[in-house]
PDB file of N, CA and C in Angstrom:
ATOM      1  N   UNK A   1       3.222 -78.147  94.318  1.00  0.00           N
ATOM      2  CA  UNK A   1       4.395 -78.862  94.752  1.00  0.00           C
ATOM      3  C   UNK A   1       4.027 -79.683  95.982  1.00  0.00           C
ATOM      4  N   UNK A   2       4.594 -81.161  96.050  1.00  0.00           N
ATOM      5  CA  UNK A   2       4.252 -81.943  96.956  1.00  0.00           C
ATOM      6  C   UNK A   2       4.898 -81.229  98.489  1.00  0.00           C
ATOM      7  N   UNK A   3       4.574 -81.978  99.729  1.00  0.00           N
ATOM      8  CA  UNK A   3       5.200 -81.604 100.596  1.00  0.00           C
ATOM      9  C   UNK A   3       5.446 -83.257 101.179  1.00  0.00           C
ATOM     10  N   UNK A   4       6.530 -82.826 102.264  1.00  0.00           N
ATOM     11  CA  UNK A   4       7.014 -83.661 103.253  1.00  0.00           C
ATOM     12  C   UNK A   4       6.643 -83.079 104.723  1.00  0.00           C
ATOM     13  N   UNK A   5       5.347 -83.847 105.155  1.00  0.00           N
ATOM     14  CA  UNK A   5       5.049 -83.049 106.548  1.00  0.00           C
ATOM     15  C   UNK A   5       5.707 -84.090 107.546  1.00  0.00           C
ATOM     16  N   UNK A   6       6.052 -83.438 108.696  1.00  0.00           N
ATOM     17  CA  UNK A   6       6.642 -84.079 109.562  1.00  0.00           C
ATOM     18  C   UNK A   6       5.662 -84.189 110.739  1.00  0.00           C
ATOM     19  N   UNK A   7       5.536 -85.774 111.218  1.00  0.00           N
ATOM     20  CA  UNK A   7       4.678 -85.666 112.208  1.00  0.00           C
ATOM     21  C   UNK A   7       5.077 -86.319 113.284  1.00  0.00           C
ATOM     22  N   UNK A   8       4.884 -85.619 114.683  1.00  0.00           N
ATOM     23  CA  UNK A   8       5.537 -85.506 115.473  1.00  0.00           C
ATOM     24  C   UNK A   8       5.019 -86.383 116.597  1.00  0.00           C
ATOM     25  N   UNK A   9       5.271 -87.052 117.807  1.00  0.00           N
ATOM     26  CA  UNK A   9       4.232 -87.849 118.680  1.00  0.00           C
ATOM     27  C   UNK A   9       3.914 -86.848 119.473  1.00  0.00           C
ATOM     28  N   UNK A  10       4.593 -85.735 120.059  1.00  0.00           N
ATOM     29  CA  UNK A  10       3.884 -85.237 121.101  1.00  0.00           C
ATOM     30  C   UNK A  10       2.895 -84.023 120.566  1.00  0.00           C
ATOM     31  N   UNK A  11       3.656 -83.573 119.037  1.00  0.00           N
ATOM     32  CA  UNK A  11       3.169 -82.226 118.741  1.00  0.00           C
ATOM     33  C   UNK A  11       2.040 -82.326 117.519  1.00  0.00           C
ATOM     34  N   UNK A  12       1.909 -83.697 117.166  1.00  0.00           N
ATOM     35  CA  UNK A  12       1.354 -83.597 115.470  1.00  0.00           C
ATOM     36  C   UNK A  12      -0.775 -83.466 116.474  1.00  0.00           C
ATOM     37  N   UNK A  13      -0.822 -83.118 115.740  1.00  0.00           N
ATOM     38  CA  UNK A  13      -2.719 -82.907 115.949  1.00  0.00           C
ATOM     39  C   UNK A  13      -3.159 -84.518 115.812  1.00  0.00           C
ATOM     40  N   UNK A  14      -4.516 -85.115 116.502  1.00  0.00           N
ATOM     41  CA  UNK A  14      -4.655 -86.450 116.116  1.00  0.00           C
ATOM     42  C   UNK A  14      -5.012 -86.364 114.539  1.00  0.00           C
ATOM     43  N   UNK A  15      -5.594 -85.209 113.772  1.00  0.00           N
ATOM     44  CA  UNK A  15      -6.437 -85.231 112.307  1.00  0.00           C
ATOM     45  C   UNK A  15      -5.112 -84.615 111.760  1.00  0.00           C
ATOM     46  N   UNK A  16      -4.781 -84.738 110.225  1.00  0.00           N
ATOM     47  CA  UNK A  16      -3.786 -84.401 109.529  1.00  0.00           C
ATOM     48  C   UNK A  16      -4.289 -84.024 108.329  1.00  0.00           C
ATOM     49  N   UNK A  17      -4.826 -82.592 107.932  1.00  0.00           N
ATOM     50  CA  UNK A  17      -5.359 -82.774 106.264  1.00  0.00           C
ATOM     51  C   UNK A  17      -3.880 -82.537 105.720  1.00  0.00           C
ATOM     52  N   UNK A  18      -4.105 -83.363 104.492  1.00  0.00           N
ATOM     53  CA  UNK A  18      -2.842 -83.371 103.398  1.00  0.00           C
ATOM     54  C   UNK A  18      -3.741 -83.474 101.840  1.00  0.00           C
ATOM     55  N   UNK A  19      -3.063 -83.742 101.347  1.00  0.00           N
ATOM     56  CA  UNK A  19      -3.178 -83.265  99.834  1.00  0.00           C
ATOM     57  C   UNK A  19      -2.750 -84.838  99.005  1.00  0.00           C
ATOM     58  N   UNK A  20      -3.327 -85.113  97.847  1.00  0.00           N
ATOM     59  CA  UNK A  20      -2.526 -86.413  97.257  1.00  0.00           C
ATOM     60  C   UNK A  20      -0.859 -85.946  96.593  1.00  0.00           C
ATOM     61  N   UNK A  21      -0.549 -87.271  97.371  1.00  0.00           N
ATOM     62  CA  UNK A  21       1.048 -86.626  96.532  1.00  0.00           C
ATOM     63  C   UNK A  21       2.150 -86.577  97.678  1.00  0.00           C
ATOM     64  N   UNK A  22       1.751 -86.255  98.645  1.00  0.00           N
ATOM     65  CA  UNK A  22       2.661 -85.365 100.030  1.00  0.00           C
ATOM     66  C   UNK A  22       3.125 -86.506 100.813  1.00  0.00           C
ATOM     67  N   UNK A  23       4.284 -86.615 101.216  1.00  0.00           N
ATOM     68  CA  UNK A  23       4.254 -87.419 102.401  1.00  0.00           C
ATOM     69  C   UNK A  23       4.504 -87.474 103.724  1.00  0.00           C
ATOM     70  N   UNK A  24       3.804 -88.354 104.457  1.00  0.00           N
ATOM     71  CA  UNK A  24       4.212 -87.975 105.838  1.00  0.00           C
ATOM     72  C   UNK A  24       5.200 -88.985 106.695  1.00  0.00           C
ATOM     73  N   UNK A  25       6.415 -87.899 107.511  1.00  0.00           N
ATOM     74  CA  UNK A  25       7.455 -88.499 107.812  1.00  0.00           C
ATOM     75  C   UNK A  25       7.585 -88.034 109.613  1.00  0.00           C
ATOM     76  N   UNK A  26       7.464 -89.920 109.655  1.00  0.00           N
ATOM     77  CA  UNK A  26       7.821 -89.750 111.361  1.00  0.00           C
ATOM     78  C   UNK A  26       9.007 -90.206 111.777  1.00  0.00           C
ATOM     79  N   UNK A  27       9.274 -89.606 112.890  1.00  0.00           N
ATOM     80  CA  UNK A  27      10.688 -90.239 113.413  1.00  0.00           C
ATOM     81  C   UNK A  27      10.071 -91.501 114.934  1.00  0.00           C
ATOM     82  N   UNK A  28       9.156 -92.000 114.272  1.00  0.00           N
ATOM     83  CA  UNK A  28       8.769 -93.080 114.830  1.00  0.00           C
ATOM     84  C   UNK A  28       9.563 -94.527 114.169  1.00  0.00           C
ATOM     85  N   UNK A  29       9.920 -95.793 115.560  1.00  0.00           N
ATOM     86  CA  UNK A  29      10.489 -96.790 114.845  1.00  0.00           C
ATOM     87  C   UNK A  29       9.185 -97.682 114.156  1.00  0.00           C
ATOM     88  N   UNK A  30       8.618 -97.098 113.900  1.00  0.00           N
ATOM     89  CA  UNK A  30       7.214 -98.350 113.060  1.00  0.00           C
ATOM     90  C   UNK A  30       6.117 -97.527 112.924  1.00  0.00           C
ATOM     91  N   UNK A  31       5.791 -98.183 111.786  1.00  0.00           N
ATOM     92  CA  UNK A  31       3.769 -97.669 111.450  1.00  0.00           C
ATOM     93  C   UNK A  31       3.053 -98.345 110.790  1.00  0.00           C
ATOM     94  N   UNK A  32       1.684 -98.236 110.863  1.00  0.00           N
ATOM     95  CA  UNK A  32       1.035 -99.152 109.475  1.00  0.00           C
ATOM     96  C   UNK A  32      -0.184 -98.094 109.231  1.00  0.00           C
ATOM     97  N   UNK A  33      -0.909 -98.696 107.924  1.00  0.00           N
ATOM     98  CA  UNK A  33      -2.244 -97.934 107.660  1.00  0.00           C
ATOM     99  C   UNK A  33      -3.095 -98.808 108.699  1.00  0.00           C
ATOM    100  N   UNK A  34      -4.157 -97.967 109.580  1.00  0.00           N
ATOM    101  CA  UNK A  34      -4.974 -99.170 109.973  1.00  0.00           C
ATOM    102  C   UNK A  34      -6.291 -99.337 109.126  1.00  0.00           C
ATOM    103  N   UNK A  35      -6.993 -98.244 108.516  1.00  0.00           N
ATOM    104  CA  UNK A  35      -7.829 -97.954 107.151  1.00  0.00           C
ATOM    105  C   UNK A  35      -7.736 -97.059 106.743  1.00  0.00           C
ATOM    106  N   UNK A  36      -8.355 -97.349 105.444  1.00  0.00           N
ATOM    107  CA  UNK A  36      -7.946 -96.666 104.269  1.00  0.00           C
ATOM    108  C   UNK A  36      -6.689 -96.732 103.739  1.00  0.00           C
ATOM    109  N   UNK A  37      -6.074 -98.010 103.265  1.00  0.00           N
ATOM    110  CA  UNK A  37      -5.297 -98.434 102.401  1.00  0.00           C
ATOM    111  C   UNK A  37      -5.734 -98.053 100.907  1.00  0.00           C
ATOM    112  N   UNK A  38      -6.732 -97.760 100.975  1.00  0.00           N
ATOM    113  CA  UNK A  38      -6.863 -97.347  99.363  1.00  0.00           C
ATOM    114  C   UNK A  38      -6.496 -95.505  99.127  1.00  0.00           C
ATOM    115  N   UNK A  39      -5.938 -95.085 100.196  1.00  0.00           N
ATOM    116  CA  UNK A  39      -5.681 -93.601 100.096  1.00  0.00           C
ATOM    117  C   UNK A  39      -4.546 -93.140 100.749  1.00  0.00           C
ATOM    118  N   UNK A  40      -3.577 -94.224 101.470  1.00  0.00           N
ATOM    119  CA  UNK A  40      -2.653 -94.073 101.778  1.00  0.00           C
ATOM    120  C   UNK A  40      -1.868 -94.828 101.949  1.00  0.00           C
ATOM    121  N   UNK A  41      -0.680 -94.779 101.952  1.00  0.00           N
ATOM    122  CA  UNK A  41       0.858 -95.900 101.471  1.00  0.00           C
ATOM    123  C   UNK A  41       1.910 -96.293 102.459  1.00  0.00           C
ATOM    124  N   UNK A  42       1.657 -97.242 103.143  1.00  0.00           N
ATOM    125  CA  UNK A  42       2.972 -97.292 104.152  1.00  0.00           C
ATOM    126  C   UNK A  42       4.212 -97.362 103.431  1.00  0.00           C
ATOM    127  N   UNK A  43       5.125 -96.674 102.743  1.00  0.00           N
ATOM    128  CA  UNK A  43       6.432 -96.676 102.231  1.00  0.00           C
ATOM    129  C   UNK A  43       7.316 -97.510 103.094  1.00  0.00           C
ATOM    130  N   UNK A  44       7.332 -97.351 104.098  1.00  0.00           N
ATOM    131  CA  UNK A  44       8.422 -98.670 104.991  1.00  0.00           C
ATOM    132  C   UNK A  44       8.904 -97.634 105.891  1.00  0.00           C
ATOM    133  N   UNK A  45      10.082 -98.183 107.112  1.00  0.00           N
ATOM    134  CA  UNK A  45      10.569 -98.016 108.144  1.00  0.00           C
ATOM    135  C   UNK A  45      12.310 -98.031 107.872  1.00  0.00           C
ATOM    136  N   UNK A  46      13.051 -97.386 108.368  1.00  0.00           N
ATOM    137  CA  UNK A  46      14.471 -97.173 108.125  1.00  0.00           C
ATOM    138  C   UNK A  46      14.938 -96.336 109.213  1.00  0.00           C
ATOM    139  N   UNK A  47      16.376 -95.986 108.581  1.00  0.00           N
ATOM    140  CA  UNK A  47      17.108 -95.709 109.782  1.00  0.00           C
ATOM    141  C   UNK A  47      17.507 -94.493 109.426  1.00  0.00           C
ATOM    142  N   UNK A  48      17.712 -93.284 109.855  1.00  0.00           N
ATOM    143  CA  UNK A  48      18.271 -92.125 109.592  1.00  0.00           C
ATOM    144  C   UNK A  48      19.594 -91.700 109.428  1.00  0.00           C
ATOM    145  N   UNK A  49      20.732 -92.052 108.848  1.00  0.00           N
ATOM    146  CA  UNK A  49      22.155 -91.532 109.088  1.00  0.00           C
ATOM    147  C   UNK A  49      22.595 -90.760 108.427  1.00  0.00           C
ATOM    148  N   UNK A  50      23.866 -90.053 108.999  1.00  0.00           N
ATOM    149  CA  UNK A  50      24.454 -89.072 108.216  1.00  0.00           C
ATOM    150  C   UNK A  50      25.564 -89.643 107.640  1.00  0.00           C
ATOM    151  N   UNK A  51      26.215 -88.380 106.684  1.00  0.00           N
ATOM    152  CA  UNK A  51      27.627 -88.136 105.998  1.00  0.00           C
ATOM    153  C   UNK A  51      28.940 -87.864 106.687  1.00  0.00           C
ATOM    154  N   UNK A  52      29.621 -89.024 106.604  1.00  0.00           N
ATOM    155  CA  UNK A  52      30.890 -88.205 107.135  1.00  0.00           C
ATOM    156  C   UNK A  52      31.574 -87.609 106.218  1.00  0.00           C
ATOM    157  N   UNK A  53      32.778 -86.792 106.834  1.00  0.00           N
ATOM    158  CA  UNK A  53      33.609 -85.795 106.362  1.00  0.00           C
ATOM    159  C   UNK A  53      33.684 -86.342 104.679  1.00  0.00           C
ATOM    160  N   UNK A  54      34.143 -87.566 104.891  1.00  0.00           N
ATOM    161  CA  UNK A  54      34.715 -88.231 103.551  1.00  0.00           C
ATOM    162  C   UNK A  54      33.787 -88.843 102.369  1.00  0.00           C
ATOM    163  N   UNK A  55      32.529 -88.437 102.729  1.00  0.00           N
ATOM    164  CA  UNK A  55      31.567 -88.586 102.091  1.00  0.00           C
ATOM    165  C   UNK A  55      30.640 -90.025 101.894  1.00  0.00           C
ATOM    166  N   UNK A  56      31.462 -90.724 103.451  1.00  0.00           N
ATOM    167  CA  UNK A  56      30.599 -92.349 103.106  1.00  0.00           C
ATOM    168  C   UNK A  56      29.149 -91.825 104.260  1.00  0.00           C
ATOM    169  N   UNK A  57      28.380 -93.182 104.256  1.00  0.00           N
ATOM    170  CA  UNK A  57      27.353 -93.120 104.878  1.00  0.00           C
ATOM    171  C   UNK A  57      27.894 -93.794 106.414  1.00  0.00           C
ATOM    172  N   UNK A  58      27.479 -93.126 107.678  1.00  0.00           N
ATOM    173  CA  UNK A  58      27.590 -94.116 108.926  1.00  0.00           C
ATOM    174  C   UNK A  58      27.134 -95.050 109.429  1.00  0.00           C
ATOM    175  N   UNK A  59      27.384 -96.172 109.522  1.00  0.00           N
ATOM    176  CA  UNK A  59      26.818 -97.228 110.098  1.00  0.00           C
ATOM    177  C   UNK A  59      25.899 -97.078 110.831  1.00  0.00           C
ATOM    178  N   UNK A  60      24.870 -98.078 110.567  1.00  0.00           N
ATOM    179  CA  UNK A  60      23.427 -97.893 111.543  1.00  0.00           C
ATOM    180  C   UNK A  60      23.732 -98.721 112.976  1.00  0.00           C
ATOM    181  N   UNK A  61      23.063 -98.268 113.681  1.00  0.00           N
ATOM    182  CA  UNK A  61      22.827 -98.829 115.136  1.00  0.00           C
ATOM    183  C   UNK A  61      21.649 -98.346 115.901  1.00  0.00           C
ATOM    184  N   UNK A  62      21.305 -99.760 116.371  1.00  0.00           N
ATOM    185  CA  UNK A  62      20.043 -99.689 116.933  1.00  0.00           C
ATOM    186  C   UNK A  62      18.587-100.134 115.603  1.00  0.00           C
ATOM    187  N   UNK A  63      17.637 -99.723 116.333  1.00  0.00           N
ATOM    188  CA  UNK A  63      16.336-100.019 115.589  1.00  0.00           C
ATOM    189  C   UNK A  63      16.022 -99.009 114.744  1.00  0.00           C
ATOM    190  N   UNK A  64      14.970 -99.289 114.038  1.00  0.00           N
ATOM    191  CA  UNK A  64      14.595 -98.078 113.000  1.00  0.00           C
ATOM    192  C   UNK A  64      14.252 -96.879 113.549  1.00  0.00           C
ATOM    193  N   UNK A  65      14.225 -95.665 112.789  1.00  0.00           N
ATOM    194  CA  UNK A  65      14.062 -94.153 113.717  1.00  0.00           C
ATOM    195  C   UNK A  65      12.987 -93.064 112.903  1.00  0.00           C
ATOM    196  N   UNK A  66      12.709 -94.164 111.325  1.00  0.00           N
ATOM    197  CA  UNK A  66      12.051 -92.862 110.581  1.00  0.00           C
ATOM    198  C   UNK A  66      10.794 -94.111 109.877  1.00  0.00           C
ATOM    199  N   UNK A  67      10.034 -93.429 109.907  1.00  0.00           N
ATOM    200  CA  UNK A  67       8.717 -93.992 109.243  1.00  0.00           C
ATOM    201  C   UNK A  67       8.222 -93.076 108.083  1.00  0.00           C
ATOM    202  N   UNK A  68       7.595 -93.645 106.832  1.00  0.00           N
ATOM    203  CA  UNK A  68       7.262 -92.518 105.565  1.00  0.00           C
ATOM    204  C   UNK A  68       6.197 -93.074 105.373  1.00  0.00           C
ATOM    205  N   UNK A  69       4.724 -92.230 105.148  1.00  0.00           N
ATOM    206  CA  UNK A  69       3.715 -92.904 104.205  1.00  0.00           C
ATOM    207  C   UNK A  69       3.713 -92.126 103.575  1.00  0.00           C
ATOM    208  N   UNK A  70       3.081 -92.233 102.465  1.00  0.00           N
ATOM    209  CA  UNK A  70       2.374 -91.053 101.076  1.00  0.00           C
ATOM    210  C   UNK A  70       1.138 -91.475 100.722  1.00  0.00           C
ATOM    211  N   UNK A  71       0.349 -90.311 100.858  1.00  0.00           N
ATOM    212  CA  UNK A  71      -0.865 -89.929 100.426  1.00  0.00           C
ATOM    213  C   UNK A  71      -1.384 -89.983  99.419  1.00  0.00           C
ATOM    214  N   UNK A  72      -1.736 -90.545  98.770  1.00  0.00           N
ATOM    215  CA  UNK A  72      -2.410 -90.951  97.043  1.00  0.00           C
ATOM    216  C   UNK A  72      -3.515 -90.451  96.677  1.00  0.00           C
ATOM    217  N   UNK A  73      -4.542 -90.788  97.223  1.00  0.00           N
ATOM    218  CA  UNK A  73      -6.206 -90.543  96.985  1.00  0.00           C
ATOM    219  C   UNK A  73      -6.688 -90.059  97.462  1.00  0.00           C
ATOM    220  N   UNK A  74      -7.808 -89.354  97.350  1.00  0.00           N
ATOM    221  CA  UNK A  74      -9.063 -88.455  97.994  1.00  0.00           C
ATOM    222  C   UNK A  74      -9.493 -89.082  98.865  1.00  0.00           C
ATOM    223  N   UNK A  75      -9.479 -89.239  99.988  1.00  0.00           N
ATOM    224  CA  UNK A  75     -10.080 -90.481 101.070  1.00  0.00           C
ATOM    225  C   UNK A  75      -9.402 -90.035 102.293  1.00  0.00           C
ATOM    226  N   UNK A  76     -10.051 -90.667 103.180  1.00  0.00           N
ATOM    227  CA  UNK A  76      -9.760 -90.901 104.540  1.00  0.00           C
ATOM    228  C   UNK A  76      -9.151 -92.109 105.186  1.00  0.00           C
ATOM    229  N   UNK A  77      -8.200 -92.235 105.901  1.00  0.00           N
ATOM    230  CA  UNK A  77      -7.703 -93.328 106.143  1.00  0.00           C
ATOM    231  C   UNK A  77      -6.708 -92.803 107.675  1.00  0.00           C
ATOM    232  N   UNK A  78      -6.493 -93.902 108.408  1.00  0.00           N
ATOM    233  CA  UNK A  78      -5.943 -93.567 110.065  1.00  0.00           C
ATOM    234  C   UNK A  78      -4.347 -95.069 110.119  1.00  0.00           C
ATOM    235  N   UNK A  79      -3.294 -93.835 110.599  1.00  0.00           N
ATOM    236  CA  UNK A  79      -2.737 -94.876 110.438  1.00  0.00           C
ATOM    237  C   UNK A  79      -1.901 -95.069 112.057  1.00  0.00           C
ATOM    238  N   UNK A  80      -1.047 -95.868 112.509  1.00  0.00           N
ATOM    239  CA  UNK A  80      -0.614 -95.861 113.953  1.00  0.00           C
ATOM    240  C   UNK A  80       0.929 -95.659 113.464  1.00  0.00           C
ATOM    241  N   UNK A  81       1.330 -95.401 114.773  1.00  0.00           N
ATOM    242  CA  UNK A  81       2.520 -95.348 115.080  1.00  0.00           C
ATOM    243  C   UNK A  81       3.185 -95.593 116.281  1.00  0.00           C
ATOM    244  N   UNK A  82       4.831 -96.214 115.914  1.00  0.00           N
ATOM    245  CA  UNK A  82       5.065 -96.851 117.085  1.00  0.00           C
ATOM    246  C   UNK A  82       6.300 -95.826 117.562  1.00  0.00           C
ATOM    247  N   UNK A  83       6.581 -95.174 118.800  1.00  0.00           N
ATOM    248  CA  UNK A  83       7.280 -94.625 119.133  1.00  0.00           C
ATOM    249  C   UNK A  83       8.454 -95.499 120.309  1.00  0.00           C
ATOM    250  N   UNK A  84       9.742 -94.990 120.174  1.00  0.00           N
ATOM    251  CA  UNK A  84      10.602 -96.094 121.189  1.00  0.00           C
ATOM    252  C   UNK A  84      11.238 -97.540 120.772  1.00  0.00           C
ATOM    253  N   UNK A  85      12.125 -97.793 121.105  1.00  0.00           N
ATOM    254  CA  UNK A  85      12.476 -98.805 120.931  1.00  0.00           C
ATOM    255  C   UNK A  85      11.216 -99.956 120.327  1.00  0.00           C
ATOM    256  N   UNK A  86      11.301-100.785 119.401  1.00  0.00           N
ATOM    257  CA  UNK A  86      10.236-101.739 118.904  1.00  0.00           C
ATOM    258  C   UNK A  86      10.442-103.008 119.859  1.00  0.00           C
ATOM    259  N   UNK A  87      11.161-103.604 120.361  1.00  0.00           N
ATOM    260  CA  UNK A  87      12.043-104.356 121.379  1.00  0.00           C
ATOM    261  C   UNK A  87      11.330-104.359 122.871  1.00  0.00           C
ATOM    262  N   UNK A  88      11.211-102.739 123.362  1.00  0.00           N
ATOM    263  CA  UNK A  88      11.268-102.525 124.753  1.00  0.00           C
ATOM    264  C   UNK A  88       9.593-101.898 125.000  1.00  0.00           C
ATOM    265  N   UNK A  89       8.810-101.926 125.312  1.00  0.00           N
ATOM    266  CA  UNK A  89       7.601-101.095 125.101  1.00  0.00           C
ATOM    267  C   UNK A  89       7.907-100.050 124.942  1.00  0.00           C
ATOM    268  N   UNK A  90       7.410-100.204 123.403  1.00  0.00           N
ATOM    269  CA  UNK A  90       6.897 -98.826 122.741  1.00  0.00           C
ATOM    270  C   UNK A  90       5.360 -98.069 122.987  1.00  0.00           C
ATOM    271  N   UNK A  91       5.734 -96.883 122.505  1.00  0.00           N
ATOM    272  CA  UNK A  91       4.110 -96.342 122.510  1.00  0.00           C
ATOM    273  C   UNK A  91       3.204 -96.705 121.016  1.00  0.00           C
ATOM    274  N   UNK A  92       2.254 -95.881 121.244  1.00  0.00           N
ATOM    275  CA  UNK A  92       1.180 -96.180 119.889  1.00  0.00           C
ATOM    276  C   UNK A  92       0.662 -94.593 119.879  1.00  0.00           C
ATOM    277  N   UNK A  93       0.629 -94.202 118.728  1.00  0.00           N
ATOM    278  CA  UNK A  93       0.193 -92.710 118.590  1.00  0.00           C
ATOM    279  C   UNK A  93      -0.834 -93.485 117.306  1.00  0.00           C
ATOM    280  N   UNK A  94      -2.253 -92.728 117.408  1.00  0.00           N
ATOM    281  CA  UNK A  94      -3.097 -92.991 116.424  1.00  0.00           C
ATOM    282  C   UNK A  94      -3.574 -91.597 115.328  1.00  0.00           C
ATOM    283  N   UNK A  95      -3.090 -91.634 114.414  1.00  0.00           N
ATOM    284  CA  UNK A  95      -3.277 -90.450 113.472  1.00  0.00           C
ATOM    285  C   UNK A  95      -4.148 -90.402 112.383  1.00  0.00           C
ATOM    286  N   UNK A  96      -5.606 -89.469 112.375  1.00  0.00           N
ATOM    287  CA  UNK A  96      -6.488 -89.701 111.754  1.00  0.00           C
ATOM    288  C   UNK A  96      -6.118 -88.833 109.865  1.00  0.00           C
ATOM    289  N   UNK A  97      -5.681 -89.693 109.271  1.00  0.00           N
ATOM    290  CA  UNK A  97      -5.266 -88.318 107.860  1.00  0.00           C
ATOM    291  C   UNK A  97      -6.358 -88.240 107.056  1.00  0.00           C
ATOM    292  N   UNK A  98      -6.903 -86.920 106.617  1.00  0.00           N
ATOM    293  CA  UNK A  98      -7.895 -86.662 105.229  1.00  0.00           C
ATOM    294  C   UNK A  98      -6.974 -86.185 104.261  1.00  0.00           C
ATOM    295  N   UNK A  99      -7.073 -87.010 103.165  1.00  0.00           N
ATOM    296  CA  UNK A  99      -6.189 -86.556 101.705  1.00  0.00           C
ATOM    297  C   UNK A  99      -7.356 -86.018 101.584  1.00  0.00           C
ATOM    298  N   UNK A 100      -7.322 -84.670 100.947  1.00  0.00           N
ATOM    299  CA  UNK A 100      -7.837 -83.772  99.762  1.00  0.00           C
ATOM    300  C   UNK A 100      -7.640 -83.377  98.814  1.00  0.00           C
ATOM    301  N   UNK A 101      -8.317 -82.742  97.716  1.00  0.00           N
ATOM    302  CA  UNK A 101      -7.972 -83.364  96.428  1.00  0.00           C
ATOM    303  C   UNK A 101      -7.163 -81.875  95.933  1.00  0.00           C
TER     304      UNK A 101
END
């Protein structure tokens, strides 16, 4: 069964082994692969909201808050991340991932 690892800026390790299949989810506003695009997937950047009582979705505000890649291939690949407002200086967290097979 796949997983959804959550990776964290202050707490995630710089190396990440994962598995093909799994993905990894930051509550960073941005990310990209910086290599190894052939083993891992920037899925995109979005916003996190909840349910109200009545079952609609809440309006977003502000900048993006969640980042997703997924892991595909046996390979090595490092991807960044942007923490903080995208607008105001943000940080950069650099995360080294090994997919294994």
């Amino acid at each position: 069964m796949a997983r959804m690892i959550d990776v964290e800026n202050s707490t995630s390790p710089a190396m990440i082994h994962t598995k093909a299949g799994e993905v990894l989810f930051s509550t960073s506003s941005s990310g990209q692969v910086q290599t190894g695009a052939e083993s891992t997937e920037f899925i995109g950047h979005s916003q996190t909201r909840s349910l109200s009582n009545d079952g609609c979705v809440t309006a977003p505000m502000g900048g993006p808050n969640c980042t997703l890649f997924r892991a595909y291939a046996t390979k090595q690949s490092i991807i960044t991340l942007a923490f903080g407002s995208p607008w105001h200086t943000p940080t950069f967290t650099t995360v080294h991932i090994i997919v294994e097979p």
